[in-house]
N, C-alpha and C. Protein backbone atom coordinates (compact mmCIF):
# COMPACT_ATOMS: atom_id res chain seq x y z
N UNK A 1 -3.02 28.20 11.99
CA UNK A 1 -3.91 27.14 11.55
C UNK A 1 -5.32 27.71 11.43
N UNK A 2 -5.97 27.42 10.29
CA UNK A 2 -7.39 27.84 10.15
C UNK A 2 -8.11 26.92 10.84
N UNK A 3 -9.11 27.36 10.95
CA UNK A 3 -10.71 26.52 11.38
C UNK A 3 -11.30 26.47 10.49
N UNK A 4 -12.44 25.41 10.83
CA UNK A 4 -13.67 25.32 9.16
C UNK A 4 -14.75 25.59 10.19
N UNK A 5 -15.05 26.42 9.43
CA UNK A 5 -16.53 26.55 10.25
C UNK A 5 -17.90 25.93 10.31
N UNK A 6 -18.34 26.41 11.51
CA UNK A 6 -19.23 24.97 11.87
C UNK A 6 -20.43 24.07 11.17
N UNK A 7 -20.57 24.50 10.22
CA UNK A 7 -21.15 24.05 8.97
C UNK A 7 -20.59 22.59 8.36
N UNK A 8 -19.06 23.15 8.28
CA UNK A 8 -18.00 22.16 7.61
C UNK A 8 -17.20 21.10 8.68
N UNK A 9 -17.91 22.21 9.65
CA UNK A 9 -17.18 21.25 10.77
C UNK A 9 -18.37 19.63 11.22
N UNK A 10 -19.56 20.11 10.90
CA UNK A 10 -20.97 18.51 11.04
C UNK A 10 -20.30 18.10 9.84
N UNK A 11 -20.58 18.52 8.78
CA UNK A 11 -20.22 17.69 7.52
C UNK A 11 -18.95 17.03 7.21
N UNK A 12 -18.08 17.44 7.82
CA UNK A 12 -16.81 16.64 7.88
C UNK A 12 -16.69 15.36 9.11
N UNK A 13 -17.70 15.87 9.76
CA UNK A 13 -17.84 14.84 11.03
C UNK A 13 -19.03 13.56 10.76
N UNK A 14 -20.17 14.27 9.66
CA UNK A 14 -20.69 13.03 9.40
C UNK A 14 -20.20 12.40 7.77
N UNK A 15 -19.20 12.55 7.63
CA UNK A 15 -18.06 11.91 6.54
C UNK A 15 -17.59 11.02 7.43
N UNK A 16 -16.63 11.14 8.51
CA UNK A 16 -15.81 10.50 8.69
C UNK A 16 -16.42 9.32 9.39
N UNK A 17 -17.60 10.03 10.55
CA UNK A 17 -18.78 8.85 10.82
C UNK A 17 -19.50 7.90 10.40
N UNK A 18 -19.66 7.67 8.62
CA UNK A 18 -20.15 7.43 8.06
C UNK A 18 -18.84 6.51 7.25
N UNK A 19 -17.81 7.17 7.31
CA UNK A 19 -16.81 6.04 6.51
C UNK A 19 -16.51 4.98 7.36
N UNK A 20 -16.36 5.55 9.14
CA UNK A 20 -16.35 4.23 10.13
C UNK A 20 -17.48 3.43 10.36
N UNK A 21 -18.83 3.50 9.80
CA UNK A 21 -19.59 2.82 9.62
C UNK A 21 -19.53 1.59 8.59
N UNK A 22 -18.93 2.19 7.35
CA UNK A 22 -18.34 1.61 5.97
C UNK A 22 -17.74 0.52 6.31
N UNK A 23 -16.38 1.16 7.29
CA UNK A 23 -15.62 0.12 7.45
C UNK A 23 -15.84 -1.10 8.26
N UNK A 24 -16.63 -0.54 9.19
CA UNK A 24 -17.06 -1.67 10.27
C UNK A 24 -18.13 -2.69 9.19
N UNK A 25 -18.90 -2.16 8.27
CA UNK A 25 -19.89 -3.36 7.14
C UNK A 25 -19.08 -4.05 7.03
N UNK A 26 -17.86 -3.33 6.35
CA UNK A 26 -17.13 -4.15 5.46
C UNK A 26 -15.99 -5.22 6.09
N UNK A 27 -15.60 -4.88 7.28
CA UNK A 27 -14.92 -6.20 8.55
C UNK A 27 -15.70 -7.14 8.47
N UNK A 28 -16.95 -6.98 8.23
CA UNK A 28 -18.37 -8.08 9.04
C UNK A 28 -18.44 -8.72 7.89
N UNK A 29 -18.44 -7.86 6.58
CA UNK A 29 -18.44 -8.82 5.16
C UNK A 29 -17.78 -9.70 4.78
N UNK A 30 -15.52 -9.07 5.72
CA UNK A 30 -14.86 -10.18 5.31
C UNK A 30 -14.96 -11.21 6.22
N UNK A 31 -15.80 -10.80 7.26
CA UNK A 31 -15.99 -12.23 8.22
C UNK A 31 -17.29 -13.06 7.49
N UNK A 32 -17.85 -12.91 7.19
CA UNK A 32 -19.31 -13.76 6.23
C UNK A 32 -18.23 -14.26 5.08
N UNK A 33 -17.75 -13.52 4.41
CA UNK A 33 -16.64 -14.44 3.38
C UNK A 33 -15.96 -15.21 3.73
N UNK A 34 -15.08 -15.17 4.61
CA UNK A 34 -14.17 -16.20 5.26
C UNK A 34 -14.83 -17.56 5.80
N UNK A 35 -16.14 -17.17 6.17
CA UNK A 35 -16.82 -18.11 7.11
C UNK A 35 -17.69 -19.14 5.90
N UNK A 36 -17.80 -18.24 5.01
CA UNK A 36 -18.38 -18.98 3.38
C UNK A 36 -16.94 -20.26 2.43
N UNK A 37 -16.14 -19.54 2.77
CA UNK A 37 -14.72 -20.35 2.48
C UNK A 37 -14.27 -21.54 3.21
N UNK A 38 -14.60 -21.38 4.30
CA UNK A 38 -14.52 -22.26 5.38
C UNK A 38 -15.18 -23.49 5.60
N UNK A 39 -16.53 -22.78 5.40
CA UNK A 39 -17.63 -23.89 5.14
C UNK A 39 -17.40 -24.86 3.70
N UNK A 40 -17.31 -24.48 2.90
CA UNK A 40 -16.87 -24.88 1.38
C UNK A 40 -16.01 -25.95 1.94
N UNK A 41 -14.59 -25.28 2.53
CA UNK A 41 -13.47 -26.41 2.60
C UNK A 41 -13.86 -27.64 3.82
N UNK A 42 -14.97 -27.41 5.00
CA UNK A 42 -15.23 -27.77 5.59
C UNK A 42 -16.37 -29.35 4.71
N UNK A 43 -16.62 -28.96 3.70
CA UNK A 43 -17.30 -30.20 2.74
C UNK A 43 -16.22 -30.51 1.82
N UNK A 44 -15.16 -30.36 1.79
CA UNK A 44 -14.35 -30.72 0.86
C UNK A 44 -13.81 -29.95 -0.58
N UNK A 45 -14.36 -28.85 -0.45
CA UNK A 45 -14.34 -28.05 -1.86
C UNK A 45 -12.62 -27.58 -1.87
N UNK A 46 -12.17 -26.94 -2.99
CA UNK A 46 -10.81 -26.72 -2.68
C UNK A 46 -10.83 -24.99 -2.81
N UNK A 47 -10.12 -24.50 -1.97
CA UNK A 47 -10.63 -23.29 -1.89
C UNK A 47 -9.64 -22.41 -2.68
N UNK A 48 -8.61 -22.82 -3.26
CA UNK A 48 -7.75 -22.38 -3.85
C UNK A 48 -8.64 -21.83 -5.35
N UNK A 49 -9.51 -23.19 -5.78
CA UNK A 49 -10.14 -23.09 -7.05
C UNK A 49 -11.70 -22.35 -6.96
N UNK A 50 -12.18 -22.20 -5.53
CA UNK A 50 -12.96 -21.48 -5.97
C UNK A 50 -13.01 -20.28 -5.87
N UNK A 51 -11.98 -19.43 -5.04
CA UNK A 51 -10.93 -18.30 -5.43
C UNK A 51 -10.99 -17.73 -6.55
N UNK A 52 -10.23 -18.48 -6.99
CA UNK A 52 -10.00 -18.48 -8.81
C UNK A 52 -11.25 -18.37 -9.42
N UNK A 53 -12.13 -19.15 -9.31
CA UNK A 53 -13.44 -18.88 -10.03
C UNK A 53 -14.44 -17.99 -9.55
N UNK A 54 -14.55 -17.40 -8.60
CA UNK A 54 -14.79 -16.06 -8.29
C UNK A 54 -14.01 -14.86 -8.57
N UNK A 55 -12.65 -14.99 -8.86
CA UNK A 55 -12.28 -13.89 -9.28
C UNK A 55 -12.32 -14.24 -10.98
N UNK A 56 -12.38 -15.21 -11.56
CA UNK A 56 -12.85 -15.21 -13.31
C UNK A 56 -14.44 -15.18 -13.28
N UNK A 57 -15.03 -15.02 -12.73
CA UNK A 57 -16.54 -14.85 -12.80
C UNK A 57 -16.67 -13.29 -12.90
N UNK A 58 -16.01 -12.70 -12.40
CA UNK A 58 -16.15 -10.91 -12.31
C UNK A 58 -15.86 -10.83 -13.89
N UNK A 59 -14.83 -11.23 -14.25
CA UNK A 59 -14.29 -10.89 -15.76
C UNK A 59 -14.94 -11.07 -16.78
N UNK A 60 -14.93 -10.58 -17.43
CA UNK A 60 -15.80 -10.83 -18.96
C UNK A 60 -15.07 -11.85 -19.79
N UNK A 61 -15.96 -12.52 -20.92
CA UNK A 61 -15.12 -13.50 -21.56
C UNK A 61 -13.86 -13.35 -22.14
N UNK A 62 -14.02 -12.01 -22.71
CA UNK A 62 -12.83 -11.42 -23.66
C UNK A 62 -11.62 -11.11 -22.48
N UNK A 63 -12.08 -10.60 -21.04
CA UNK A 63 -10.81 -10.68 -20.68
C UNK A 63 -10.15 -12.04 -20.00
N UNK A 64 -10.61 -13.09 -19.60
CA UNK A 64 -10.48 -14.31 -19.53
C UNK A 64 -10.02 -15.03 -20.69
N UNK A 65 -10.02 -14.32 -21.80
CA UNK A 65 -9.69 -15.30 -22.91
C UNK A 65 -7.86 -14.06 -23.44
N UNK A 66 -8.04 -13.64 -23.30
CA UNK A 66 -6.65 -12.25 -22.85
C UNK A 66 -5.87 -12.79 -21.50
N UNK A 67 -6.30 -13.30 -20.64
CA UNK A 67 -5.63 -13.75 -19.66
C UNK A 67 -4.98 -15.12 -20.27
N UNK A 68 -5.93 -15.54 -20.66
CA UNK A 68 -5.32 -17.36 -20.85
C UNK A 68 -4.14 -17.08 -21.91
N UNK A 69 -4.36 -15.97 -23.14
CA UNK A 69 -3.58 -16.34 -24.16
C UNK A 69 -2.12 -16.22 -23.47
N UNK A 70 -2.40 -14.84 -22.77
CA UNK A 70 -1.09 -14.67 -22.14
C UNK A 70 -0.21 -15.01 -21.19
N UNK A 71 -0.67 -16.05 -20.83
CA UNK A 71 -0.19 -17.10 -19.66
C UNK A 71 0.32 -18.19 -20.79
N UNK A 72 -0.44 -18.75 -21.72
CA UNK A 72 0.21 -19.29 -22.62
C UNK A 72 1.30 -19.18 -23.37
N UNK A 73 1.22 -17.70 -23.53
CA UNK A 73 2.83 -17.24 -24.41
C UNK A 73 3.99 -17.18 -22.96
N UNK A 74 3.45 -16.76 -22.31
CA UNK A 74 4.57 -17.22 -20.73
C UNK A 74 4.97 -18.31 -20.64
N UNK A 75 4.10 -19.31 -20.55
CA UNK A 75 4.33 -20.48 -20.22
C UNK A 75 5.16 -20.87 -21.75
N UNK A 76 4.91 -20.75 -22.46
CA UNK A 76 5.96 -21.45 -23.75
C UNK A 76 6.98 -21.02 -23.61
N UNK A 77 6.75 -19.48 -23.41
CA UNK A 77 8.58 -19.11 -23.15
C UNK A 77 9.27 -19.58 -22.19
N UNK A 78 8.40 -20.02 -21.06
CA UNK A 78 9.42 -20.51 -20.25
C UNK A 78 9.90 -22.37 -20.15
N UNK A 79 8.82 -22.68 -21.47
CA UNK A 79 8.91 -24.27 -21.36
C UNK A 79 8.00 -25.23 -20.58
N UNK A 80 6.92 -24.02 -20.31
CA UNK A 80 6.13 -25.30 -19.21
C UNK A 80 5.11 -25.67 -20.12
N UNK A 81 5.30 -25.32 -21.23
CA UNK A 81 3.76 -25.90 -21.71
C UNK A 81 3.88 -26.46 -22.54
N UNK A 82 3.50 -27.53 -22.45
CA UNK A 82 3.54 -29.11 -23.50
C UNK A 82 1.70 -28.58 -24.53
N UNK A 83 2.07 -29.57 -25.48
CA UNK A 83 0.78 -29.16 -26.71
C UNK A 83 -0.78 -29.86 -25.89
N UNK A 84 -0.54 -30.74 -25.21
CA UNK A 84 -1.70 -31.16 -23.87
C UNK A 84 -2.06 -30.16 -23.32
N UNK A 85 -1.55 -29.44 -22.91
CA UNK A 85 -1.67 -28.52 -22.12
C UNK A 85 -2.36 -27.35 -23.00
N UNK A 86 -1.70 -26.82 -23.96
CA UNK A 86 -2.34 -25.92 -25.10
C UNK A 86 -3.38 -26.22 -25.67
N UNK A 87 -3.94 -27.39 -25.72
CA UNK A 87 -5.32 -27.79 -26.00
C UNK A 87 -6.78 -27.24 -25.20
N UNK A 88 -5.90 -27.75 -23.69
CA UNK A 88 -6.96 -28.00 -23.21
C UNK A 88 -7.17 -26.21 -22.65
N UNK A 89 -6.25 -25.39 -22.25
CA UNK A 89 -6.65 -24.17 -22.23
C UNK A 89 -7.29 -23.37 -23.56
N UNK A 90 -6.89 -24.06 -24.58
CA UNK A 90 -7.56 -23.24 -25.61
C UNK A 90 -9.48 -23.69 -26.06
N UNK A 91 -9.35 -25.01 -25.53
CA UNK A 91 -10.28 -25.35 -25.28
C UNK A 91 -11.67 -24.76 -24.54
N UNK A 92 -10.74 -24.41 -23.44
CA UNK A 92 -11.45 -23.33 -22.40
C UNK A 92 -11.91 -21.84 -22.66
């Protein structure tokens, strides 16, 4: 087994120090998120939908409008979608 020498040996040590720092932000972030979700449902909001609209807010229009078509051709093939329904997503 080789050694890295001690050069590589700080720099690999303040990598890995530095990624357990990362990770520990990022525990604390999904606790501020959760606690943001919570609060929401705690006034009544539905958290299912604002889920959803945080993850279509990242997306650009064109791919939101690529998502819908293709949920639409799903949904016809499988019969769930009445012309009500095709309106009002195309609408969107």
């Amino acid at each position: 087994m080789t050694t890295l020498q001690v050069s590589a040996q700080k720099q690999l040590r303040q990598l890995v120090e530095q990624i357990e720092r990362l990770e520990e932000e990022k525990k604390a972030l999904a606790g501020d998120i959760r606690d943001k979700y919570l609060e929401a449902k705690a006034v009544g909001f539905d958290i299912k939908a604002i889920r959803q609209i945080v993850r279509l807010r990242k997306k650009s229009a064109t791919e939101r409008e690529e998502e819908v078509g293709i949920l639409e051709v799903y949904l016809h093939a499988l019969g769930m979608l009445d012309e009500q329904v095709a309106a009002m997503t195309a609408a969107a």
